[in-house]
Protein backbone atom coordinates (compact mmCIF):
# COMPACT_ATOMS: atom_id res chain seq x y z
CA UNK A 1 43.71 -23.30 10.26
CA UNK A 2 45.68 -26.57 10.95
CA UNK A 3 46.63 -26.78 7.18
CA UNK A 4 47.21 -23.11 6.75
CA UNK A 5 49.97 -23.07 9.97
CA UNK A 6 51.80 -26.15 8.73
CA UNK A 7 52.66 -24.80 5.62
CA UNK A 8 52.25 -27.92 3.43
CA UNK A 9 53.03 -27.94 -0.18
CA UNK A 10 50.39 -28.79 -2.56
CA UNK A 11 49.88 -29.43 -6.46
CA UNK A 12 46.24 -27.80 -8.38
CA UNK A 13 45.82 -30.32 -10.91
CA UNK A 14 43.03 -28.98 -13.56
CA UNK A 15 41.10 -31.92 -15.42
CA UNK A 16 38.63 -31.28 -17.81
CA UNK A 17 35.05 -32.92 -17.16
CA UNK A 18 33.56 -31.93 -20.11
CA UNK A 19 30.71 -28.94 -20.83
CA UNK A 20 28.02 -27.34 -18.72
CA UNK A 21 24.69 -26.48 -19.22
CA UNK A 22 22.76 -28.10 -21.66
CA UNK A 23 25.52 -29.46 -23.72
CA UNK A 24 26.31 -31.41 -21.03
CA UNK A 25 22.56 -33.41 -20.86
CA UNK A 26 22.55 -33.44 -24.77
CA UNK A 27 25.69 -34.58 -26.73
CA UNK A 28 23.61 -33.42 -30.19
CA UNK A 29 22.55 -29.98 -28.83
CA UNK A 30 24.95 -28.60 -30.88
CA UNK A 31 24.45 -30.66 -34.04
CA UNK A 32 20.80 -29.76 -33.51
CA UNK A 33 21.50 -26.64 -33.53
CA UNK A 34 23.49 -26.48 -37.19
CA UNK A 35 20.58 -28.37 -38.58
CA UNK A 36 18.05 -25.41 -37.49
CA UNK A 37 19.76 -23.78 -40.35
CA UNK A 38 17.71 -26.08 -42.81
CA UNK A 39 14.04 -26.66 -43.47
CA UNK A 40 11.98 -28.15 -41.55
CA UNK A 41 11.71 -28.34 -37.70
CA UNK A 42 14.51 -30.28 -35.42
CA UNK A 43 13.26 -32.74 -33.19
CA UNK A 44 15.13 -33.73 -29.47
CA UNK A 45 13.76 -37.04 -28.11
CA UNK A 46 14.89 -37.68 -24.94
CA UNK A 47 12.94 -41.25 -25.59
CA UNK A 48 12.09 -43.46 -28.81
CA UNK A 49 9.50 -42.08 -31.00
CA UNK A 50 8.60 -43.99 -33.65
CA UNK A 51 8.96 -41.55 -36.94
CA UNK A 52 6.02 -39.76 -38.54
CA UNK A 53 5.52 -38.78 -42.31
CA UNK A 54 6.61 -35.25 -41.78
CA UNK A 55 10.06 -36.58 -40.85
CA UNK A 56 13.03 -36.27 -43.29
CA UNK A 57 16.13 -37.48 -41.67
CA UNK A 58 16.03 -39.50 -38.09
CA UNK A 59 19.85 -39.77 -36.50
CA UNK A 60 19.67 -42.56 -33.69
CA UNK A 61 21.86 -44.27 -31.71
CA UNK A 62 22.15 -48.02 -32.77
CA UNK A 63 21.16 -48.88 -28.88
CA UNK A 64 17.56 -47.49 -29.27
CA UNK A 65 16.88 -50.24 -31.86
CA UNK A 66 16.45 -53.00 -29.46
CA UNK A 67 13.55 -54.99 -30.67
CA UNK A 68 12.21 -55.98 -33.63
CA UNK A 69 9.09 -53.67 -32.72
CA UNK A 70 11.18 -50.55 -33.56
CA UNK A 71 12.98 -51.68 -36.52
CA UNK A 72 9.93 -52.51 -37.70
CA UNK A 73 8.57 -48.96 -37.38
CA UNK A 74 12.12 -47.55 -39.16
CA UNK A 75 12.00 -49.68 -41.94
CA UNK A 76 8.51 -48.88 -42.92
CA UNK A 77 9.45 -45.23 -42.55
CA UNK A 78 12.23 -45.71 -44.92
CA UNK A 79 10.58 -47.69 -47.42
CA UNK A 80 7.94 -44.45 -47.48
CA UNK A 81 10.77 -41.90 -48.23
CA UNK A 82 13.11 -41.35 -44.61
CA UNK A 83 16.64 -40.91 -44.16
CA UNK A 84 18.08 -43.29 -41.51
CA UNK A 85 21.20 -42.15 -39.85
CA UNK A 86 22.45 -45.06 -37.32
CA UNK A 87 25.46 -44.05 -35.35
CA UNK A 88 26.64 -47.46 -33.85
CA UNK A 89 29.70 -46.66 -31.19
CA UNK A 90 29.64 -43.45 -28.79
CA UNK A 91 26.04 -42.95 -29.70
CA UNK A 92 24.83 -43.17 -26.22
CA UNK A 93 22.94 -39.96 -24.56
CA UNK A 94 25.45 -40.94 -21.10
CA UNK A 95 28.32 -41.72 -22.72
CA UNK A 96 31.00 -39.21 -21.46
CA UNK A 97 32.87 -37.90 -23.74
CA UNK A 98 35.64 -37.26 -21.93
CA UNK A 99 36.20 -40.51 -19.96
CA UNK A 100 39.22 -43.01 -21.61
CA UNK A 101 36.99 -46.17 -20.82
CA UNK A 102 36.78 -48.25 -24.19
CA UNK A 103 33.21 -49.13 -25.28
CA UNK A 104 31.79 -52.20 -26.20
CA UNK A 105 29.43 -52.00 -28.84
CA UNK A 106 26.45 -54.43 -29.09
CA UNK A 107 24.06 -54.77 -31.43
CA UNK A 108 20.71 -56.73 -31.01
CA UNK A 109 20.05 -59.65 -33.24
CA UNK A 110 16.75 -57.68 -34.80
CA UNK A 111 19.05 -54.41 -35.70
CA UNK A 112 21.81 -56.88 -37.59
CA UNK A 113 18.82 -58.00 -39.70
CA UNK A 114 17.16 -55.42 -40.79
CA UNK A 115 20.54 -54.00 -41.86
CA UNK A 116 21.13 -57.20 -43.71
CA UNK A 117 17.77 -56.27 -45.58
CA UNK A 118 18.58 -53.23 -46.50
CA UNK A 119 22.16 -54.29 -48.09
CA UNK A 120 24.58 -53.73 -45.39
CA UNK A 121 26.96 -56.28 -43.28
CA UNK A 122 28.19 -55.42 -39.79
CA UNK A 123 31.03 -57.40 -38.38
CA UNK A 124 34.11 -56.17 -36.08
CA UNK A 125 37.65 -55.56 -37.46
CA UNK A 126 39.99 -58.82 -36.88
CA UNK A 127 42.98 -56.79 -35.72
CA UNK A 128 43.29 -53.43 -34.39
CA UNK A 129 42.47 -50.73 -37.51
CA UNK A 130 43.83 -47.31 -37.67
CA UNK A 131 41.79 -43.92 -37.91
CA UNK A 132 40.00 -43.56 -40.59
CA UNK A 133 40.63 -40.16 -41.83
CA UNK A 134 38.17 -39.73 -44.98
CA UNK A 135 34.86 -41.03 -45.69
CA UNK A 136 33.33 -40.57 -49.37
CA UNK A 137 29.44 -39.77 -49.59
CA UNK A 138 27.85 -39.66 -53.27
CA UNK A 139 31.40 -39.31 -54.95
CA UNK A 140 31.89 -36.27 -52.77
CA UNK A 141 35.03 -37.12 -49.81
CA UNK A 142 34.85 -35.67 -46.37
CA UNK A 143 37.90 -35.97 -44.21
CA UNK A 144 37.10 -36.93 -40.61
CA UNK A 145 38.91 -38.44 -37.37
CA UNK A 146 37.03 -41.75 -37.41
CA UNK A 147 38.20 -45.16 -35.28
CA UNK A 148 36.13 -47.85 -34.01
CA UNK A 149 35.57 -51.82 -33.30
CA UNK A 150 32.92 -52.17 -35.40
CA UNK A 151 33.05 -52.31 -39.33
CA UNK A 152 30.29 -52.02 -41.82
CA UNK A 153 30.26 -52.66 -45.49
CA UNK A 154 27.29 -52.39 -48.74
CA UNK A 155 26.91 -55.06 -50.61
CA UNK A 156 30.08 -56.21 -52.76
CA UNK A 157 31.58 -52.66 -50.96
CA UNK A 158 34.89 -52.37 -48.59
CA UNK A 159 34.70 -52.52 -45.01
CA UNK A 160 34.76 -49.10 -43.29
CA UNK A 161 33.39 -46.91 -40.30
CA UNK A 162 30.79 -45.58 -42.91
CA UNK A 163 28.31 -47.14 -45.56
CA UNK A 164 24.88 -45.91 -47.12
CA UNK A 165 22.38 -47.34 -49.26
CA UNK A 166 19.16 -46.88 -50.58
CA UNK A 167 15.95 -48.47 -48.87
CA UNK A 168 13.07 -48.67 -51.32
CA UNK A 169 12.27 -45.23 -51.43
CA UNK A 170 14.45 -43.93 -48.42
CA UNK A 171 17.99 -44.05 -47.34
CA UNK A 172 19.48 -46.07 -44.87
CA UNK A 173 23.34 -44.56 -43.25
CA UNK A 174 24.91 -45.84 -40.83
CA UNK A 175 28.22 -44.15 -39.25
CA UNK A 176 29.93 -46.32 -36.39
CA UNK A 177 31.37 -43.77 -34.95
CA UNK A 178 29.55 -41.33 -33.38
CA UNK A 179 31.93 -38.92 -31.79
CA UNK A 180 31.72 -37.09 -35.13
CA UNK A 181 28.50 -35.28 -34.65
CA UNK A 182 28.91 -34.95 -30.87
CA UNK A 183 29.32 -31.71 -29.15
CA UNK A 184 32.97 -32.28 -28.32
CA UNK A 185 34.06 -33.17 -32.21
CA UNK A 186 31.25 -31.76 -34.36
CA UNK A 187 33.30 -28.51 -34.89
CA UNK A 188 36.72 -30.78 -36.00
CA UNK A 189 37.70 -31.61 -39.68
CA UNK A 190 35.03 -31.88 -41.95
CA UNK A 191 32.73 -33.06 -39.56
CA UNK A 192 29.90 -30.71 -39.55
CA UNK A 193 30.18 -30.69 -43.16
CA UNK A 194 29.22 -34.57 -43.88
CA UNK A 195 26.32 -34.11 -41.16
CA UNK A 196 25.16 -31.06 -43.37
CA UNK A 197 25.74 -33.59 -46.63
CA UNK A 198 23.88 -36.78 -44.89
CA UNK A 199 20.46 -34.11 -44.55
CA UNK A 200 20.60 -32.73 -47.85
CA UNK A 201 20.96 -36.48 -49.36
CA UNK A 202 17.09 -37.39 -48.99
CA UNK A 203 15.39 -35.43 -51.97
CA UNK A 204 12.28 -35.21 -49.32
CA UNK A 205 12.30 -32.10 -47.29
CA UNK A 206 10.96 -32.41 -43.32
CA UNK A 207 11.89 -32.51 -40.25
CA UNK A 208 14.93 -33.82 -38.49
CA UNK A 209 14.69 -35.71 -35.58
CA UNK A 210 17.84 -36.46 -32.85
CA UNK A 211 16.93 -39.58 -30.66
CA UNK A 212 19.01 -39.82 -27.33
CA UNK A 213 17.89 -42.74 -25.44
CA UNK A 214 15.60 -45.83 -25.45
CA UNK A 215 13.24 -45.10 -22.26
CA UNK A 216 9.80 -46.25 -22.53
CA UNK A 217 7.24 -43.87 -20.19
CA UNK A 218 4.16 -45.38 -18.92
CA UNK A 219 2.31 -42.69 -18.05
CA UNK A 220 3.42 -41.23 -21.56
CA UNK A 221 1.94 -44.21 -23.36
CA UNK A 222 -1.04 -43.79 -20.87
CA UNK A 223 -1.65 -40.69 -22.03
CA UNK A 224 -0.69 -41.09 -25.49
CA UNK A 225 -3.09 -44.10 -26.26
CA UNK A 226 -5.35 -44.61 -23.02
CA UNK A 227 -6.41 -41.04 -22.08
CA UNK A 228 -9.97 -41.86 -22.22
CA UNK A 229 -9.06 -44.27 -19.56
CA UNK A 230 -7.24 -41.25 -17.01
CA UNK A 231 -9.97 -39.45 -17.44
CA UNK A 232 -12.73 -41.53 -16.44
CA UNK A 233 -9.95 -42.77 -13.79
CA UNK A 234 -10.37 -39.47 -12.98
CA UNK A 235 -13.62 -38.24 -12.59
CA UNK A 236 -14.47 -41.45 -10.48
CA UNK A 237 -12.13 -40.47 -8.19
CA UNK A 238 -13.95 -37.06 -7.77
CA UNK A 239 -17.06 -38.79 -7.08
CA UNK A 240 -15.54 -40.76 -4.43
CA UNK A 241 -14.00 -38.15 -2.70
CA UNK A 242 -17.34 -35.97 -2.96
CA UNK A 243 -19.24 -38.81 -1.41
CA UNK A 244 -16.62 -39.72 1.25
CA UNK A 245 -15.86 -36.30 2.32
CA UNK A 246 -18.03 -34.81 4.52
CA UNK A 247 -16.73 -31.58 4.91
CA UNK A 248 -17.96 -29.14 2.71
CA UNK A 249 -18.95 -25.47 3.20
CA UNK A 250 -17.94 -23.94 6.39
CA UNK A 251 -17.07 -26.06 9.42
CA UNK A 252 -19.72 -26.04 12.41
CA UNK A 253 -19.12 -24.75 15.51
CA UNK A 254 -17.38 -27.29 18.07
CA UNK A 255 -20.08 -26.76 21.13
CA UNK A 256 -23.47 -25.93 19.08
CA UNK A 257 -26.57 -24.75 21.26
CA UNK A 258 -28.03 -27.70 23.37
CA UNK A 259 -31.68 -27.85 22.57
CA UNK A 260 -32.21 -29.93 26.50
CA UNK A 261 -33.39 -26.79 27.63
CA UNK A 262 -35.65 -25.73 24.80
CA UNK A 263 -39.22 -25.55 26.10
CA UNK A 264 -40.61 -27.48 22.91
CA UNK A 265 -38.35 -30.67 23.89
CA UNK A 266 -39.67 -30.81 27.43
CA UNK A 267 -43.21 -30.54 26.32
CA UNK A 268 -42.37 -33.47 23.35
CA UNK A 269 -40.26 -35.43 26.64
CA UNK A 270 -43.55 -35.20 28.51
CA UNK A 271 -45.81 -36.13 25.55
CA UNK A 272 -43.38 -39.10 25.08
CA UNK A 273 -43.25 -39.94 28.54
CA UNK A 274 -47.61 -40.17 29.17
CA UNK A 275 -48.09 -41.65 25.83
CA UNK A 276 -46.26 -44.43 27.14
CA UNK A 277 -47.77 -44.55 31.05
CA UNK A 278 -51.33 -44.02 30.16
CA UNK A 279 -51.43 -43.13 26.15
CA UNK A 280 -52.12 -39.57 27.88
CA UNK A 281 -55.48 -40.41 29.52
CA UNK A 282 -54.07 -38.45 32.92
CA UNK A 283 -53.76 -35.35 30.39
CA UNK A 284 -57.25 -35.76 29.53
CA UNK A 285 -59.09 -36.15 32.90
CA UNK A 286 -58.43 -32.50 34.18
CA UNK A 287 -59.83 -31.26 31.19
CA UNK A 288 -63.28 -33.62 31.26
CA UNK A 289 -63.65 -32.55 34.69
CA UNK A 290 -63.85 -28.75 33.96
CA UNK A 291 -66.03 -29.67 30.73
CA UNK A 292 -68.55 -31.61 32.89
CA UNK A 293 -68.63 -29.35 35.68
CA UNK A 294 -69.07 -26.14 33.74
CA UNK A 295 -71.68 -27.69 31.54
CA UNK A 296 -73.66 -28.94 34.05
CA UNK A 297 -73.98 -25.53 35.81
CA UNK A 298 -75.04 -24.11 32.42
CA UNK A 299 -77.53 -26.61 31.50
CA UNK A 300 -79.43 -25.32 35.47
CA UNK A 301 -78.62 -22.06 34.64
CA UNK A 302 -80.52 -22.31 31.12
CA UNK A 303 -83.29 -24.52 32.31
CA UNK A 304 -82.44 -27.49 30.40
CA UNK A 305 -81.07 -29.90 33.36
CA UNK A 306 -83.23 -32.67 32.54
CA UNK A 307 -82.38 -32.59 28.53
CA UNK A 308 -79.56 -34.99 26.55
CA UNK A 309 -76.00 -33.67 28.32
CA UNK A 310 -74.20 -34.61 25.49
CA UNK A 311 -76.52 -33.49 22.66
CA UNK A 312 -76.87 -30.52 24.53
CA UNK A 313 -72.79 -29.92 24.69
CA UNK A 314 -72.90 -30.61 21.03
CA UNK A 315 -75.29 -28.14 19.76
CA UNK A 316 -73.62 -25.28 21.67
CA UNK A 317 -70.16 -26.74 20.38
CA UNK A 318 -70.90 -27.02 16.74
CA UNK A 319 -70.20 -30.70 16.72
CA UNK A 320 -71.44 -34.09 16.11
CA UNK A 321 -73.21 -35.97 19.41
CA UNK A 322 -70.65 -38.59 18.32
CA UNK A 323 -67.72 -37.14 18.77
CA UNK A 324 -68.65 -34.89 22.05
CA UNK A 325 -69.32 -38.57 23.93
CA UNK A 326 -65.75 -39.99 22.59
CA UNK A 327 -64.17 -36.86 23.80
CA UNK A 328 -65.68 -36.87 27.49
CA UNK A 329 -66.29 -40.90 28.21
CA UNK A 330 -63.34 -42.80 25.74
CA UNK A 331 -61.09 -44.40 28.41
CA UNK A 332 -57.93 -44.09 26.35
CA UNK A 333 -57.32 -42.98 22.81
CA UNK A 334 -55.92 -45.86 20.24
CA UNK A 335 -53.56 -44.25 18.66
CA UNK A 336 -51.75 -40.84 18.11
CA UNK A 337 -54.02 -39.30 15.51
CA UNK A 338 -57.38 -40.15 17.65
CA UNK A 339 -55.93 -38.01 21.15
CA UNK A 340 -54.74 -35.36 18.82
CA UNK A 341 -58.49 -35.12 17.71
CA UNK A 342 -59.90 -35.73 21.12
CA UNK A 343 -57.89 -32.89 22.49
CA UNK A 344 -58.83 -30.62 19.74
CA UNK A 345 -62.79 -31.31 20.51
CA UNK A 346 -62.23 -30.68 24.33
CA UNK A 347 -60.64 -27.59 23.62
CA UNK A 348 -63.52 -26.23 21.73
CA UNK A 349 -65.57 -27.73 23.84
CA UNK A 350 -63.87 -25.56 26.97
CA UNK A 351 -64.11 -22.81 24.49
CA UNK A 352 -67.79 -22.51 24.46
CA UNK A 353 -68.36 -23.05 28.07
CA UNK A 354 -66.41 -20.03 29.39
C-alpha cells in the first residue's frame, strides 16, 4: 500500500531464462525427438551407459569420457560397427544456454588418446577464430553457426570445429561445438540437417542413444550386477524382523483375567505349600483315620475282628496287601508320583468302606 500511495516510477525489464518443461531438464529433447523419425529406438541417458550391439549412433558429451574405463567401452563399440558422435564444448546436460559465461573446455588425458588412435588431433586455436559458418560431411557441405576454443583436425586434414573418421569398422565424429544440436539452435541453419546426415552415415541401422551426464548410481549398479545380493539382503531382514517382533495377530487385552482367584490355583498354592511343610503327610492323616476307624467297625460287624486288618482291607479293596499297608502306615511319601498313588489307594479304600 506504501508503494502504491507514493507513486514511484518503475521499469519491467523482460529477460529470457530459457524454456520450460522438459526442454528445460534435457537440452537434446528436441534433437531426440527429430531422430524418432528414423529406425530404430532413441535412447535418453540421464547417466553413462556403456553402448550395446543394438546401438547405431551414440552422441555424448566429451565430459562423460572421463576415464580410460569408458573409452575403453566406446572404442570397442566402434571397432564392432558404432557411430561415435563427441560434442566437445556446450555439451553439458547444465550448461545454460542462455547464460553469457564463456566455457572452458577440458578434456581428460584418456579421451585425447583414444582420439589420437582413431586419427584425430585436438588442440586449441592460438588466437581468437571466427564462426565457422560451413562444415563439409562426405563431400556433402552444411552451413552452420559454429565458434569455439577448441580445434580438431584428421590426420594430414585442416583444423576446424568438425572432423570424422573411420574406426575399424565404425565411425568416430566429433563436433566441438555443441550448441548445434541443442534445443535453442537445433532449428537454425542447416543444423538439424547435418544431425540427420551424421545418423544416416553408419551403414548399420539401430538405435540412437543421447547421453547427458556422467553420474554413476550405486544402487543402480547394485541392482544391475549384485541383485542376488539385495535380495538375500532382503529376505534376512524379514527374518529378523519376524523373529524380533513380537506383535503379531491381534493385540491382547491390557488388564487380562487374574487367575489369583481361580479355585484350581488355590488348591495347586496349597498342594505347593504342604508338599513343602510335611510332603503332605497332614493331608493324609484325616483320611487314615476314617479308613481305620470304619474298617475296624466292619471287621466286628462281620465277625472277622481277630483276622489280618490289612489283608482283610485288601481283599474287600481289590488290592495288593502291599500297597494297602504303604497307604495307611508310610510316614511320608518320597516323592510326587508315590502320594499321588497313595492318595488314589485311600480313596478306593474309603470307597469300599462306606
Amino acid at each position: 500500500m506504501a508503494v502504491a500511495l507514493s507513486a514511484c516510477d518503475y521499469t519491467e525489464v523482460k529477460r529470457e531464462i530459457g524454456y520450460k518443461g522438459k526442454a528445460r531438464i534435457n537440452p537434446w529433447l528436441a534433437a531426440e525427438r527429430f531422430a524418432a523419425r528414423y529406425d530404430g529406438e532413441v535412447r535418453s541417458l540421464a547417466a553413462w551407459t556403456a553402448p550395446e550391439f543394438e546401438d547405431a549412433v551414440w552422441i555424448v558429451p566429451a565430459s562423460v569420457l572421463s576415464n580410460a574405463s569408458f573409452t575403453r567401452q566406446i572404442e570397442d563399440w566402434v571397432e564392432e560397427g558404432g557411430h561415435l558422435v563427441l560434442l566437445i564444448e556446450h555439451a553439458d546436460a547444465e550448461t545454460n544456454d542462455w547464460s553469457d559465461d564463456p566455457v572452458e573446455p577440458s578434456l581428460e588425458p584418456a579421451l585425447v588418446e583414444m582420439l589420437a588412435r582413431a586419427g584425430i588431433e585436438v588442440s586449441e586455436w592460438k588466437k581468437t577464430k571466427e564462426p565457422v559458418t560451413e562444415i563439409e560431411l562426405d563431400g556433402e557441405p552444411f552451413e552452420v553457426a559454429a565458434s569455439s576454443k577448441t580445434r580438431v583436425a584428421p590426420d594430414g586434414g585442416e583444423p576446424g570445429v568438425f572432423a570424422s573418421v573411420s574406426s575399424g569398422d565404425g565411425r568416430m565424429t566429433v563436433l566441438t561445438d555443441g550448441r548445434l544440436f541443442r534445443n535453442r539452435w537445433i532449428g537454425d541453419k542447416d543444423h538439424a540437417a547435418l544431425l540427420e546426415a551424421l545418423i544416416l552415415a553408419t551403414e548399420y541401422e539401430g538405435n540412437i542413444g543421447f547421453v547427458r551426464g556422467s553420474g554413476l548410481s550405486l544402487w543402480g549398479l547394485l541392482g544391475k550386477y549384485l541383485w542376488p545380493v539385495l535380495i538375500g539382503l532382503g529376505v534376512l531382514t524379514l527374518f529378523w524382523l519376524w523373529k524380533n517382533f513380537t506383535r503379531f495377530g491381534p493385540l491382547e487385552a491390557a488388564d487380562g483375567a487374574s487367575t489369583l482367584r481361580g479355585y484350581e490355583h488355590h488348591l495347586e498354592a496349597l498342594g505347593d505349600f504342604q508338599w513343602r511343610l510335611d510332603r503332605a503327610a497332614a493331608l493324609l492323616v484325616p483320611l487314615r483315620t476314617q479308613i481305620v476307624e470304619l474298617g475296624q467297625r466292619m471287621t466286628v460287624r462281620s465277625g472277622r475282628r481277630d483276622d489280618d486288618f490289612f489283608q482283610f482291607l485288601a481283599d474287600r479293596a481289590g488290592l495288593p496287601r502291599e500297597r494297602v499297608f504303604r497307604a495307611l502306615a508310610e510316614a511320608a511319601p518320597a516323592d510326587s508320583a508315590i502320594l499321588t498313588r497313595t492318595a488314589a489307594d485311600l480313596q478306593q479304600l474309603l470307597k469300599v468302606l462306606h
